[in-house]
Protein backbone atom coordinates (compact mmCIF):
# COMPACT_ATOMS: atom_id res chain seq x y z
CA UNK A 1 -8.43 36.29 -69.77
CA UNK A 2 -8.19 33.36 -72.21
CA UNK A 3 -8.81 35.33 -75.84
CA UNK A 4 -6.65 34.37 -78.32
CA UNK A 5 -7.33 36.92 -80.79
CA UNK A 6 -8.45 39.85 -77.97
CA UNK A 7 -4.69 40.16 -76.97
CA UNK A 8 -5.41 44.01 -75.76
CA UNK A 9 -8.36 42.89 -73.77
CA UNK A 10 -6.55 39.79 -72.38
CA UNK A 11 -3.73 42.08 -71.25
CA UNK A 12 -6.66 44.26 -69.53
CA UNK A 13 -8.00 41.56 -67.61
CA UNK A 14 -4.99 40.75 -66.32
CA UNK A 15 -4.57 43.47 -65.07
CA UNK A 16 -8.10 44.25 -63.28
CA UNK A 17 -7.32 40.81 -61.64
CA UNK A 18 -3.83 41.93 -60.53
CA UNK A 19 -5.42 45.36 -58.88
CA UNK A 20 -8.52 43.27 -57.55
CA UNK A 21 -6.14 40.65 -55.79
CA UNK A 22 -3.58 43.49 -54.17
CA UNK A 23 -6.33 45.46 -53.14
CA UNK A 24 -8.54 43.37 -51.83
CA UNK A 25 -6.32 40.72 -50.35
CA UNK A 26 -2.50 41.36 -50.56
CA UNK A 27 -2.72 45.01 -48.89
CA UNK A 28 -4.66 43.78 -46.50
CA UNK A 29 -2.74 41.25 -45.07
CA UNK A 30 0.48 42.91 -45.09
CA UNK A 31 2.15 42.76 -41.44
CA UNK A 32 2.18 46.99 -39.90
CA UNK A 33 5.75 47.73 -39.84
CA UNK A 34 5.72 48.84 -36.21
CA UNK A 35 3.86 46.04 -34.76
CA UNK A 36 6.80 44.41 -33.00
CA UNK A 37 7.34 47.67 -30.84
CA UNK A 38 5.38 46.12 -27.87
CA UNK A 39 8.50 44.34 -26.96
CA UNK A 40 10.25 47.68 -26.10
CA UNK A 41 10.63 49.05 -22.60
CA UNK A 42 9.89 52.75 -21.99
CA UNK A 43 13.74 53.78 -21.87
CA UNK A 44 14.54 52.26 -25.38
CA UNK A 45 11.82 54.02 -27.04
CA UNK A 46 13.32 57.17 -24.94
CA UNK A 47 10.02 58.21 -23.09
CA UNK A 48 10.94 60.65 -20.74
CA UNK A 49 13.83 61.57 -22.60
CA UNK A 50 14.38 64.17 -25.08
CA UNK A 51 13.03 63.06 -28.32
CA UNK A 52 15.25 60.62 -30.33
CA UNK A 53 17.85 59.67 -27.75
CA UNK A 54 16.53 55.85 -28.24
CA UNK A 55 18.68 52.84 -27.58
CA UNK A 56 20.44 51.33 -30.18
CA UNK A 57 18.25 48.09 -30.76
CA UNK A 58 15.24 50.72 -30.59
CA UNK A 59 16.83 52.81 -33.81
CA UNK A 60 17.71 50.04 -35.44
CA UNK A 61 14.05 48.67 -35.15
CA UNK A 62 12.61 52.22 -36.31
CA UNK A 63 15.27 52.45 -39.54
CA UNK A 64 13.58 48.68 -40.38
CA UNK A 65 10.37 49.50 -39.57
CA UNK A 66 11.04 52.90 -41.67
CA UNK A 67 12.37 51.32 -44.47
CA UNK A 68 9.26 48.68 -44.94
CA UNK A 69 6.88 51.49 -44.86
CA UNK A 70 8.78 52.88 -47.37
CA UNK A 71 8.61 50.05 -49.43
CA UNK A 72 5.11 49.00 -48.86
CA UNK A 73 4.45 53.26 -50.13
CA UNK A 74 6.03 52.27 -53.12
CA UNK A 75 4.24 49.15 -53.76
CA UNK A 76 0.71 51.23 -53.43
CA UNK A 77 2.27 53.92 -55.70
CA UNK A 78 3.19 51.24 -58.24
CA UNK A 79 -0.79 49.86 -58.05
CA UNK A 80 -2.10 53.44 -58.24
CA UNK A 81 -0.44 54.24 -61.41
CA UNK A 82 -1.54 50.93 -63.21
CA UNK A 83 -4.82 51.75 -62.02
CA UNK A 84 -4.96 55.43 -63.74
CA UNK A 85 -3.15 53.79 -66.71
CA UNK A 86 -6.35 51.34 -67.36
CA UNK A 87 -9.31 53.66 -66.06
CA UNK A 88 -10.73 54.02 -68.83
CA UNK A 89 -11.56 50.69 -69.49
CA UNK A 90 -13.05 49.89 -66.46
CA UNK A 91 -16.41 51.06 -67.33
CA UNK A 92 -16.36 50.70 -71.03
């Protein structure tokens, strides 16, 4: 990743390193979204109820939860497409 006068193939490193190190250790490690829903009784999450009459701490965790999902979506979208954009060199 060090080649002066490889500047393409420096860039390309970089980049397998950046894909190796999200994929293999950043994605992994990422906290689920919904994990904190143990702390929830049975009314907030609306059990027994008809479906989305939650409490209002309950929605607000589901928008937040929601809305990290979304993000961490984005995030693998984003590595997906720099992974099409250099597949060709990966076996070259």
């Amino acid at each position: 990743m060090k080649l002066p006068d490889m500047p393409s193939q420096v860039e390309h490193a970089k980049a397998v390193f950046r894909l190796y190190k999200f994929w293999k250790h950043e994605r992994p490690a990422r906290p689920d979204p919904f994990d904190d829903a143990e702390g929830f009784t049975d009314e907030e999450e609306g059990r027994g109820k008809k479906f989305g009459d939650w409490s209002p701490r309950y929605s607000e965790f589901l928008k937040r939860a929601g809305e990290l999902e979304d993000k961490y979506n984005q995030e693998d979208q984003e590595y997906l497409h720099m992974l099409i954009e250099i597949r060709k060199g990966l076996w070259t």
